[in-house]
PDB file of N, CA and C in Angstrom:
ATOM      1  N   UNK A   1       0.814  -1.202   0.000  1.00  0.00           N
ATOM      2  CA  UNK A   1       0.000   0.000   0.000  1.00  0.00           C
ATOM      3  C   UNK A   1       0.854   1.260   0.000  1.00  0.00           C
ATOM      4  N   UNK A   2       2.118   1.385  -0.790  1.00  0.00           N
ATOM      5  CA  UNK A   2       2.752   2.196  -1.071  1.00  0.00           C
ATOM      6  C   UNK A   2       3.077   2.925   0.586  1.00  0.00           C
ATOM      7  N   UNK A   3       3.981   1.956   1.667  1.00  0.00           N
ATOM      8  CA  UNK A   3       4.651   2.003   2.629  1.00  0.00           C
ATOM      9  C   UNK A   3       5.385   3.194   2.912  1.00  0.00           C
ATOM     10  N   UNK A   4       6.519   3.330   1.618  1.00  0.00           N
ATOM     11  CA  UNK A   4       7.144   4.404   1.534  1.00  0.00           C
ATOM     12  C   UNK A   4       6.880   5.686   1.886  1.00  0.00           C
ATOM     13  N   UNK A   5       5.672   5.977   1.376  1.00  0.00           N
ATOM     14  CA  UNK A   5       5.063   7.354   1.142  1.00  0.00           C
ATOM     15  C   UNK A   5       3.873   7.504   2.164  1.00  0.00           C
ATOM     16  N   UNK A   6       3.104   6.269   2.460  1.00  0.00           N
ATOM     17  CA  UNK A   6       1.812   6.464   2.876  1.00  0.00           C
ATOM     18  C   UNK A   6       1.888   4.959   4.236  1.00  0.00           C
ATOM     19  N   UNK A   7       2.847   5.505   5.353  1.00  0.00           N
ATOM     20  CA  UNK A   7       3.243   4.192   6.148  1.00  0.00           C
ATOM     21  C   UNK A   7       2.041   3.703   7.008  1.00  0.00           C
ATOM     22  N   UNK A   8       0.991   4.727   7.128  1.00  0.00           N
ATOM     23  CA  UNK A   8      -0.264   4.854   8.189  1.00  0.00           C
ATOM     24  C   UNK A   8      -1.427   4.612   7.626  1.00  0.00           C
ATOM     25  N   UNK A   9      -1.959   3.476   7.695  1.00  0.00           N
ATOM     26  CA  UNK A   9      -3.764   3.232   7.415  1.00  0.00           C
ATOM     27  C   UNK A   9      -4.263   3.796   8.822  1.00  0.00           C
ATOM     28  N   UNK A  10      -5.125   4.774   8.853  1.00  0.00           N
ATOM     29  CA  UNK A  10      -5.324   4.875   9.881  1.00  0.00           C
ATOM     30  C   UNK A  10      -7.250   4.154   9.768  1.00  0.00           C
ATOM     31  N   UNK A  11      -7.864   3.775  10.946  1.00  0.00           N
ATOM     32  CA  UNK A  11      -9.197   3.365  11.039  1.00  0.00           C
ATOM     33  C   UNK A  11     -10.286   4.196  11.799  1.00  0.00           C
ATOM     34  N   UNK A  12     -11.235   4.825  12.425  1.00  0.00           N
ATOM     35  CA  UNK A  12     -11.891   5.458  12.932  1.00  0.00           C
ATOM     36  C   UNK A  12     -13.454   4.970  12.389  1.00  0.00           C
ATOM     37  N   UNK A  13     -14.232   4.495  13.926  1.00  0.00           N
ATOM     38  CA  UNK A  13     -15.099   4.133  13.810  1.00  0.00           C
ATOM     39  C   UNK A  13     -16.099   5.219  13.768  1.00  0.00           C
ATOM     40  N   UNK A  14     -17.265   4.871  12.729  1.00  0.00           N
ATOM     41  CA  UNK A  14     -18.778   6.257  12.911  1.00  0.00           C
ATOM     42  C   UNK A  14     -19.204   6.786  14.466  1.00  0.00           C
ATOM     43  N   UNK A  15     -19.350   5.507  14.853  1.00  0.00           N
ATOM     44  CA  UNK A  15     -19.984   5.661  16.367  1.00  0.00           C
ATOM     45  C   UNK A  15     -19.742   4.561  17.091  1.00  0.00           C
ATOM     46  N   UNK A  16     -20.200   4.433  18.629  1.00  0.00           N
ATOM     47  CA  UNK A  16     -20.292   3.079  19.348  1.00  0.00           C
ATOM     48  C   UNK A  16     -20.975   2.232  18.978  1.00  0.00           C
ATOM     49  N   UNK A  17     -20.114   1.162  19.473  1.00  0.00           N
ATOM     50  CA  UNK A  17     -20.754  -0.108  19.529  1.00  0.00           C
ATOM     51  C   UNK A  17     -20.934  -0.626  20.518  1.00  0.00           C
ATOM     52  N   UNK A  18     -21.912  -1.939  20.685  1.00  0.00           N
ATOM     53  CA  UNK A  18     -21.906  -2.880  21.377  1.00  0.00           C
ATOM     54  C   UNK A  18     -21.476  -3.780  20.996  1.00  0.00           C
ATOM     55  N   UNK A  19     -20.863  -4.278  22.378  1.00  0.00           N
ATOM     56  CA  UNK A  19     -19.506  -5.515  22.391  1.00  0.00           C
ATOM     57  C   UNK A  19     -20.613  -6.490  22.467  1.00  0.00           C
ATOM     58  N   UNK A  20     -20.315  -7.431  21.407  1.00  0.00           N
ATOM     59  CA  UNK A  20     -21.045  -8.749  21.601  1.00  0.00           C
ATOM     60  C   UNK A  20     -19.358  -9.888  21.523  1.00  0.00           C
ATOM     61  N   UNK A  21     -20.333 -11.147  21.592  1.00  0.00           N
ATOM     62  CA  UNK A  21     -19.182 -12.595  21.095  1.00  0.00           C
ATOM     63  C   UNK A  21     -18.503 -12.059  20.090  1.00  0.00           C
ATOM     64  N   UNK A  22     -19.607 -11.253  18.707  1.00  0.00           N
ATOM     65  CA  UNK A  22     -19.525 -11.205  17.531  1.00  0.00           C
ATOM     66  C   UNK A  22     -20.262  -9.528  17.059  1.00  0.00           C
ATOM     67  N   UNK A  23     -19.342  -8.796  16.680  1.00  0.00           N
ATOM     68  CA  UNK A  23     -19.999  -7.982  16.204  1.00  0.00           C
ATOM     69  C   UNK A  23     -19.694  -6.977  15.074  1.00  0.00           C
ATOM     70  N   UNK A  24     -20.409  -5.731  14.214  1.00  0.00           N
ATOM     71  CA  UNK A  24     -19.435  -5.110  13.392  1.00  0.00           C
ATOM     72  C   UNK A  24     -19.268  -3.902  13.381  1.00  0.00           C
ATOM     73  N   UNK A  25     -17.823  -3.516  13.083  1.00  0.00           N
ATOM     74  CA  UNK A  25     -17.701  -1.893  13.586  1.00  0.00           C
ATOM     75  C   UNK A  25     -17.729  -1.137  11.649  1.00  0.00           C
ATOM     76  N   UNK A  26     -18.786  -0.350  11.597  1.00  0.00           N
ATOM     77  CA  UNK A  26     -18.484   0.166  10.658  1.00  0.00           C
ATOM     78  C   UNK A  26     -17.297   1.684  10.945  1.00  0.00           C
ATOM     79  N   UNK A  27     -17.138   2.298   9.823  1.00  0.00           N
ATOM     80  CA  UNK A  27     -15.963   3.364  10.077  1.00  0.00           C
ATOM     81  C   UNK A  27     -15.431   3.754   8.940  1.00  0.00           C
ATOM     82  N   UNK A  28     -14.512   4.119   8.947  1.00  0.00           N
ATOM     83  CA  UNK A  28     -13.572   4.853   7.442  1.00  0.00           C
ATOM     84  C   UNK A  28     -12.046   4.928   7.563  1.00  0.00           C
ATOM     85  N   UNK A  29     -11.555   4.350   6.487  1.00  0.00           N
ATOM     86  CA  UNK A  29      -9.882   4.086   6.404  1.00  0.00           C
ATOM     87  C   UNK A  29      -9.014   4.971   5.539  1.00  0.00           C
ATOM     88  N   UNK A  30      -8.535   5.628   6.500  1.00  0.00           N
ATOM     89  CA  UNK A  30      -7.382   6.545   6.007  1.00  0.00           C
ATOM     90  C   UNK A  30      -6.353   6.409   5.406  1.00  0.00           C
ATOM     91  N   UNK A  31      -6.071   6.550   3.824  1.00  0.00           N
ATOM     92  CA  UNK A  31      -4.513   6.487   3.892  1.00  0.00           C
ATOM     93  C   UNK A  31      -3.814   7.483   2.673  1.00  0.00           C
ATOM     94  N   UNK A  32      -2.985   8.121   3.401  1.00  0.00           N
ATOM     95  CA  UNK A  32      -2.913   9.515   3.369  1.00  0.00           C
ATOM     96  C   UNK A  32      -3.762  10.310   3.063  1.00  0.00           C
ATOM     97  N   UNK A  33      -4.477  10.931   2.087  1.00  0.00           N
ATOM     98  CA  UNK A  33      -5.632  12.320   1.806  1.00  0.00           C
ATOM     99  C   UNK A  33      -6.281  10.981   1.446  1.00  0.00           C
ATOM    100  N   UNK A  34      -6.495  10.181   1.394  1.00  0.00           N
ATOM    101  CA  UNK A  34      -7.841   9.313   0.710  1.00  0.00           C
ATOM    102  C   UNK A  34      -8.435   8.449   2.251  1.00  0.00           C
ATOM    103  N   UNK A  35      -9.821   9.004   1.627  1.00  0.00           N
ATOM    104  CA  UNK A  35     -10.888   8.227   2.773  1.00  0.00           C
ATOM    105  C   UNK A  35     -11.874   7.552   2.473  1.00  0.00           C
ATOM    106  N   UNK A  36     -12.160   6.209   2.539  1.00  0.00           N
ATOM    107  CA  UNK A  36     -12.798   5.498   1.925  1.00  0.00           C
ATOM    108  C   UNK A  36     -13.893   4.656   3.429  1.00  0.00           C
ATOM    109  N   UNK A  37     -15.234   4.240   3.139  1.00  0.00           N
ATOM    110  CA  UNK A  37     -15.378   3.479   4.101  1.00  0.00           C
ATOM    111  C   UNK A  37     -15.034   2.225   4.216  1.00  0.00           C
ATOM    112  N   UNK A  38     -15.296   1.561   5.930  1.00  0.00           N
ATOM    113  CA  UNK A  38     -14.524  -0.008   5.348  1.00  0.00           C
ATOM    114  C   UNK A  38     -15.586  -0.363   6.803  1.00  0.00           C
ATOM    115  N   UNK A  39     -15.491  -1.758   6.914  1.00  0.00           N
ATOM    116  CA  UNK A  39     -16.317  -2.198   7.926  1.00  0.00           C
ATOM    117  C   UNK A  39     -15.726  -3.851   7.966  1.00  0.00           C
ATOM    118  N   UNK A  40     -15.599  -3.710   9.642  1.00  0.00           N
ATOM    119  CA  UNK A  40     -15.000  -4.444  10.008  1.00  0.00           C
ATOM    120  C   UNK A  40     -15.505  -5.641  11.068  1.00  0.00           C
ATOM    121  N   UNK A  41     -15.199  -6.914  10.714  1.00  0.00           N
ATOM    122  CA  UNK A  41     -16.119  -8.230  11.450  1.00  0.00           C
ATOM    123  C   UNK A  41     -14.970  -8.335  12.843  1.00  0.00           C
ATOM    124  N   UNK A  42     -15.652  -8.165  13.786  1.00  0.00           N
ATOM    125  CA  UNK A  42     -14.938  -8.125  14.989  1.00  0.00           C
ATOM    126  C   UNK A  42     -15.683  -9.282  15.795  1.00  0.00           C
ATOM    127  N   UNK A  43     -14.842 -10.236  16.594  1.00  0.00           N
ATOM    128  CA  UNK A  43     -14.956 -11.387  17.452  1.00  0.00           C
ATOM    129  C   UNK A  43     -14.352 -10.921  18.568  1.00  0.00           C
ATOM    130  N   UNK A  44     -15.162 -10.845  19.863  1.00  0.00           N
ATOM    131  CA  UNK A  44     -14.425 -10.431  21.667  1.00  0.00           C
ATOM    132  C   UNK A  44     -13.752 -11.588  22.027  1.00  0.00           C
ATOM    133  N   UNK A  45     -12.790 -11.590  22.444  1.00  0.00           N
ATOM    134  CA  UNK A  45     -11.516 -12.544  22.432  1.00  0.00           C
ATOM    135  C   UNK A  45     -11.665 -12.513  24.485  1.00  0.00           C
ATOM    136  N   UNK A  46     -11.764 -11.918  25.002  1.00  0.00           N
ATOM    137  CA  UNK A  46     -12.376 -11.937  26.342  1.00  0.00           C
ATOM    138  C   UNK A  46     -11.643 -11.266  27.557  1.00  0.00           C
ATOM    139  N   UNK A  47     -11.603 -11.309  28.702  1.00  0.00           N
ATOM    140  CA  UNK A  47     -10.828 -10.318  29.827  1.00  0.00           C
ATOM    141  C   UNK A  47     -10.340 -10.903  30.432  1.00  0.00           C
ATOM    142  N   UNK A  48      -8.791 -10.882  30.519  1.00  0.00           N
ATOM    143  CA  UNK A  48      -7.952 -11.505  31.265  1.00  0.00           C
ATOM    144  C   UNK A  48      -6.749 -10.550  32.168  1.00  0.00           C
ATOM    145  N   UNK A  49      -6.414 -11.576  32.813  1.00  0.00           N
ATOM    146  CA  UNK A  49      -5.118 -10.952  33.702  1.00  0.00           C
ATOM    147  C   UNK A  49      -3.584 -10.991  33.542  1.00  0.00           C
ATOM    148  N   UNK A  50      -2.780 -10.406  33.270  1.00  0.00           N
ATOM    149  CA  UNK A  50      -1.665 -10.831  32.665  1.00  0.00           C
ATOM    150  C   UNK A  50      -0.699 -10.607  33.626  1.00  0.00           C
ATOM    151  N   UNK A  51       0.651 -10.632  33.115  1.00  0.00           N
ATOM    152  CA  UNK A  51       2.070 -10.620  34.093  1.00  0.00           C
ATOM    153  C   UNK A  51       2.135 -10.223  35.642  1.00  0.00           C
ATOM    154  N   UNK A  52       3.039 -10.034  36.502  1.00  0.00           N
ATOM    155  CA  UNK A  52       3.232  -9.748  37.208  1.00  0.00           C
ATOM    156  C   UNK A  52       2.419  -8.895  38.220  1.00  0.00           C
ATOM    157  N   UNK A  53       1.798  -7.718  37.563  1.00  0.00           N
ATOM    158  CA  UNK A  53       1.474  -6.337  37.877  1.00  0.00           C
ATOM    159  C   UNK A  53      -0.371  -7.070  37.698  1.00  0.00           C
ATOM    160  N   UNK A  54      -0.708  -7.626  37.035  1.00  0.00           N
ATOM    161  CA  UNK A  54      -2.248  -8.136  37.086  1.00  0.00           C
ATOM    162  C   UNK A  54      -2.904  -7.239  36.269  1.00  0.00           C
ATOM    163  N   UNK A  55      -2.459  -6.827  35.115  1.00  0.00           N
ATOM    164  CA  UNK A  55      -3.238  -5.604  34.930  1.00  0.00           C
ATOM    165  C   UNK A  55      -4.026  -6.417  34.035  1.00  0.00           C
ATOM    166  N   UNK A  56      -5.178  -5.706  33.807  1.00  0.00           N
ATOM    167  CA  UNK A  56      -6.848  -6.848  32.747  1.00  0.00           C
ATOM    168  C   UNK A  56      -6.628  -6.022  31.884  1.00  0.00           C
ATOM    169  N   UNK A  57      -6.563  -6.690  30.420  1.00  0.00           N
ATOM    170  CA  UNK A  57      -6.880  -6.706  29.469  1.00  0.00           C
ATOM    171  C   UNK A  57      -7.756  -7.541  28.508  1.00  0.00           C
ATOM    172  N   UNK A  58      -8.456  -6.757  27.767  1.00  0.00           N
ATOM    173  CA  UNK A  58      -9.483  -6.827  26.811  1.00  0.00           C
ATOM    174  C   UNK A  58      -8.890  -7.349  25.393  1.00  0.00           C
ATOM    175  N   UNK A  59      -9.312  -8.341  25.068  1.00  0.00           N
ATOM    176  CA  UNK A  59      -8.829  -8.700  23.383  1.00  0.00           C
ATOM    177  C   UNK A  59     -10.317  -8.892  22.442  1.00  0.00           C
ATOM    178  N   UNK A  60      -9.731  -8.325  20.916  1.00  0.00           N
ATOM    179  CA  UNK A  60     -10.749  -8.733  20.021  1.00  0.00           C
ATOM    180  C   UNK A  60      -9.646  -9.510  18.643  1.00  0.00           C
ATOM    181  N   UNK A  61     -10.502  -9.741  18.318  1.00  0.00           N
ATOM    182  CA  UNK A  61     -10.011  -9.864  16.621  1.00  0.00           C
ATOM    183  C   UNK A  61     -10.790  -8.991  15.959  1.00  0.00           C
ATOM    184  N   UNK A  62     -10.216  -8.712  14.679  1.00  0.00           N
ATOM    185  CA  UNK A  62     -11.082  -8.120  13.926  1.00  0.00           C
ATOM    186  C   UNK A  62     -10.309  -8.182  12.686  1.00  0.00           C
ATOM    187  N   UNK A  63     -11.355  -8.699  11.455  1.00  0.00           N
ATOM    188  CA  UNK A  63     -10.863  -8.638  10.122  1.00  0.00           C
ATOM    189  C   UNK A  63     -11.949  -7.904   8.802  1.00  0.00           C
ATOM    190  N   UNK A  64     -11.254  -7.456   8.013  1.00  0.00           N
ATOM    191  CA  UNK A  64     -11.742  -6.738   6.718  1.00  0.00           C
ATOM    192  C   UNK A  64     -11.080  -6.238   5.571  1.00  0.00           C
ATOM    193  N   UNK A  65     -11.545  -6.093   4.723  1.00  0.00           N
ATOM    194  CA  UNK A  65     -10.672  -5.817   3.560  1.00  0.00           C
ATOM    195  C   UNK A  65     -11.129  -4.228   2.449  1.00  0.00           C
ATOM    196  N   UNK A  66     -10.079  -4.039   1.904  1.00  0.00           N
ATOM    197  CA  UNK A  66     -10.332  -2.734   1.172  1.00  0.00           C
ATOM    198  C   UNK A  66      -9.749  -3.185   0.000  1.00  0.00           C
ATOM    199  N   UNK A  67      -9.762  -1.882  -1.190  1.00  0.00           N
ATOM    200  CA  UNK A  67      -9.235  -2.258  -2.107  1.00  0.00           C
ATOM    201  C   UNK A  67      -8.069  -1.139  -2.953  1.00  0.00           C
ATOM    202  N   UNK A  68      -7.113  -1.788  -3.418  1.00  0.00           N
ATOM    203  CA  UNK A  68      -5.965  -1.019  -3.430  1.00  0.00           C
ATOM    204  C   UNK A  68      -6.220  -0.199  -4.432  1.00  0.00           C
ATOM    205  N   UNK A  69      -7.095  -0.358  -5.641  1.00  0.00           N
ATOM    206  CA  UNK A  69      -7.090   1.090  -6.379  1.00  0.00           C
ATOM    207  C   UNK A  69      -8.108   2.254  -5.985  1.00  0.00           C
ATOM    208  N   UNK A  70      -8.650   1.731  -4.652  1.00  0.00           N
ATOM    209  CA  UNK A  70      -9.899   2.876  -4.174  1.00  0.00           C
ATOM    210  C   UNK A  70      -8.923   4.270  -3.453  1.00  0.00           C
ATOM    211  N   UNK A  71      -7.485   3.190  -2.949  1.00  0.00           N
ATOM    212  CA  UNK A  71      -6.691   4.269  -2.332  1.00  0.00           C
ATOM    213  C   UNK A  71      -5.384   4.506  -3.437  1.00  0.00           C
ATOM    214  N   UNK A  72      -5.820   4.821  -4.630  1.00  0.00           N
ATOM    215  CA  UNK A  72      -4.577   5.182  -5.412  1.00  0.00           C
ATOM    216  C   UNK A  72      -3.333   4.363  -5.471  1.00  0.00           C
ATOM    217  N   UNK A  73      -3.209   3.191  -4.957  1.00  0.00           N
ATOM    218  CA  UNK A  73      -2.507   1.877  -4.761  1.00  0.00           C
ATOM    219  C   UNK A  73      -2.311   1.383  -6.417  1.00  0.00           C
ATOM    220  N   UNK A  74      -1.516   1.074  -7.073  1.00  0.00           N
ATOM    221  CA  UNK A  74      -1.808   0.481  -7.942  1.00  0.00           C
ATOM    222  C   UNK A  74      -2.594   0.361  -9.525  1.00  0.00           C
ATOM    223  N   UNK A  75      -3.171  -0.165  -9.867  1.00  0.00           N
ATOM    224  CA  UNK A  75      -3.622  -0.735 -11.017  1.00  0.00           C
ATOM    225  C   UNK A  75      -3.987  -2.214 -11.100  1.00  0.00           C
ATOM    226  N   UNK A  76      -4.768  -2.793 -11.945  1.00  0.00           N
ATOM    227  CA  UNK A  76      -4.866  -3.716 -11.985  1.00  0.00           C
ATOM    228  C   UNK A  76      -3.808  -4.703 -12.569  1.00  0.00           C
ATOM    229  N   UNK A  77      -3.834  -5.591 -11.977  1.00  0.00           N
ATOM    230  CA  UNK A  77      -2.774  -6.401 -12.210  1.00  0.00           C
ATOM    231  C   UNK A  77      -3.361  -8.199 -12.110  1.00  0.00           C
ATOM    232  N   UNK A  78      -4.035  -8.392 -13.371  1.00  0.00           N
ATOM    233  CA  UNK A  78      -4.973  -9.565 -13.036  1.00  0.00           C
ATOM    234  C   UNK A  78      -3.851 -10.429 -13.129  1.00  0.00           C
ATOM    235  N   UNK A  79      -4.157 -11.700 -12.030  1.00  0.00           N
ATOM    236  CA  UNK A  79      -3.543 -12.807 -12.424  1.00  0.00           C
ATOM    237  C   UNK A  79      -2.111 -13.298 -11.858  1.00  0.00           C
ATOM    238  N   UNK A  80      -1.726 -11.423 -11.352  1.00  0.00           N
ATOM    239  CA  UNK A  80      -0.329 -11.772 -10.708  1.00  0.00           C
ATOM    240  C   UNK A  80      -0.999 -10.636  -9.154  1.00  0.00           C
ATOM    241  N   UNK A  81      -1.437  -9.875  -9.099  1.00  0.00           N
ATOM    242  CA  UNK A  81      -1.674  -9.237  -8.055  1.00  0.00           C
ATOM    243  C   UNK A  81      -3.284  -8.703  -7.597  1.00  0.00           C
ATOM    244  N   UNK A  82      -3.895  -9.298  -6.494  1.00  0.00           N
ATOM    245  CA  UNK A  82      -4.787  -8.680  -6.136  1.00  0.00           C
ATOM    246  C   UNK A  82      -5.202  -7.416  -5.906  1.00  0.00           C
ATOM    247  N   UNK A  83      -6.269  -7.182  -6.029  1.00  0.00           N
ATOM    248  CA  UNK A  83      -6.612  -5.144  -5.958  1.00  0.00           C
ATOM    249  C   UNK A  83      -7.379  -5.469  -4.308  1.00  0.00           C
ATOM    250  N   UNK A  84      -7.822  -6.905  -3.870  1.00  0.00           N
ATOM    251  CA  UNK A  84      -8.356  -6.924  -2.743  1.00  0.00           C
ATOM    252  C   UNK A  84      -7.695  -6.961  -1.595  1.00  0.00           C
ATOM    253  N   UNK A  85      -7.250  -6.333  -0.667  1.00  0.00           N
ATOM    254  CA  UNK A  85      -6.059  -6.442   0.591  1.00  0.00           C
ATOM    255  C   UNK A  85      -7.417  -6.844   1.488  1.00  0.00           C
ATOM    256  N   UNK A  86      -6.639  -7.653   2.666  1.00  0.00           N
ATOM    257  CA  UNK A  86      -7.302  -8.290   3.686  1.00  0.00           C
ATOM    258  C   UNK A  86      -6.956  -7.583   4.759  1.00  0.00           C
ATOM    259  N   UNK A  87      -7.366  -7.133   5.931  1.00  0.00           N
ATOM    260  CA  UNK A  87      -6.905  -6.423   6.588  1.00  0.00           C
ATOM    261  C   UNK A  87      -7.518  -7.496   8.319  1.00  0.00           C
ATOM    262  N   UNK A  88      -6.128  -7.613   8.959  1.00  0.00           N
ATOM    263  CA  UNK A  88      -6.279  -8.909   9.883  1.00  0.00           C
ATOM    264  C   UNK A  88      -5.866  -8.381  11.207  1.00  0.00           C
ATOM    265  N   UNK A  89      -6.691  -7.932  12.115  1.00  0.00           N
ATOM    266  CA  UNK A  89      -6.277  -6.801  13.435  1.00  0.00           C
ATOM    267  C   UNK A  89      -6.415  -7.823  14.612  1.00  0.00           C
ATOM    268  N   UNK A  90      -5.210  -8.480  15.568  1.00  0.00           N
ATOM    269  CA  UNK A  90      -5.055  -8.423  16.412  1.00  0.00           C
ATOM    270  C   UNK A  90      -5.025  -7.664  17.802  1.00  0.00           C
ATOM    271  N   UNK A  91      -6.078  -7.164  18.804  1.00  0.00           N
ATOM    272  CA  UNK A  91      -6.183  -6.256  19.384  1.00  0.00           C
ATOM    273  C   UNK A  91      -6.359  -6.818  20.953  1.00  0.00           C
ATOM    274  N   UNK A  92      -5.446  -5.797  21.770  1.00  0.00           N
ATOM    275  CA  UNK A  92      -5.776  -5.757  23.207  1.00  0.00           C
ATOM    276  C   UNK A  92      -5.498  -4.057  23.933  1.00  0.00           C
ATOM    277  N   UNK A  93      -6.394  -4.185  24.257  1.00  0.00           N
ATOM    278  CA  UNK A  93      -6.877  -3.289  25.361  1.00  0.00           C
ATOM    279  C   UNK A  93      -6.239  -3.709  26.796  1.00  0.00           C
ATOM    280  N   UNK A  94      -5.631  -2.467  27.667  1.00  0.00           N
ATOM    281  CA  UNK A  94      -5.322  -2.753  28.676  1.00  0.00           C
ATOM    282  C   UNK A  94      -6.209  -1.600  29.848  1.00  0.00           C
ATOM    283  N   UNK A  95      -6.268  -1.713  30.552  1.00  0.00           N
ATOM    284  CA  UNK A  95      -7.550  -0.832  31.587  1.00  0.00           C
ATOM    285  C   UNK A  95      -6.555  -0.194  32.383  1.00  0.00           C
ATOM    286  N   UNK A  96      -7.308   1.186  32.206  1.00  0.00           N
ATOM    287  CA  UNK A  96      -6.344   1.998  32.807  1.00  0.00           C
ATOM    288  C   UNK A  96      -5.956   1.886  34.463  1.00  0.00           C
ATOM    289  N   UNK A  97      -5.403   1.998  35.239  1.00  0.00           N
ATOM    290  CA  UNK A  97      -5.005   2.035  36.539  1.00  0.00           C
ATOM    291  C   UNK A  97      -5.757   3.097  37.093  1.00  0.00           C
ATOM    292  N   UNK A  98      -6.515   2.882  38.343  1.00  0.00           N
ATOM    293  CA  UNK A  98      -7.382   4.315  38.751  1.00  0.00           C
ATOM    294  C   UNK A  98      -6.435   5.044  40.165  1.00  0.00           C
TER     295      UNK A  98
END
């Protein structure tokens, strides 16, 4: 996705959600001046306690895909390169300390 120039997809959701097992965040994907929407299938991965310090964290997955000539990426390239990118988000949340 042209790294060099444009190293940041950024994501930003419309509004809240509710956390289910399973749920979807719609939103819009940034990369550099181009904004496109994208919507994303998110699974709650659940609340746990980690290292030493105990601090809880929150995990999801979340996956979706865009397409590389919507963000000036490319050209078509049948046969040797997809225009469809998959986009595969590993996520944890850690809770702040009060």
């Amino acid at each position: 996705l042209d790294v060099a120039n444009r190293p940041t997809l950024v994501f930003r959701a419309d509004r809240p959600v509710r956390v289910a097992e399973t749920f979807v965040v719609e939103g819009t994907a940034i990369l550099g001046e181009i904004t496109r929407p994208v919507t994303l299938d998110v699974e709650w991965g659940g609340i746990g306690s980690f290292g030493d310090t105990g601090e809880r964290h929150a995990g999801f997955s979340a996956t979706g895909t865009i397409k590389r000539i919507e963000f000036g990426v490319g050209g078509a390239l049948p046969g040797i390169l997809s225009d469809t990118v998959k986009i595969e988000l590993e996520i944890q949340l850690v809770e702040p300390k009060s």
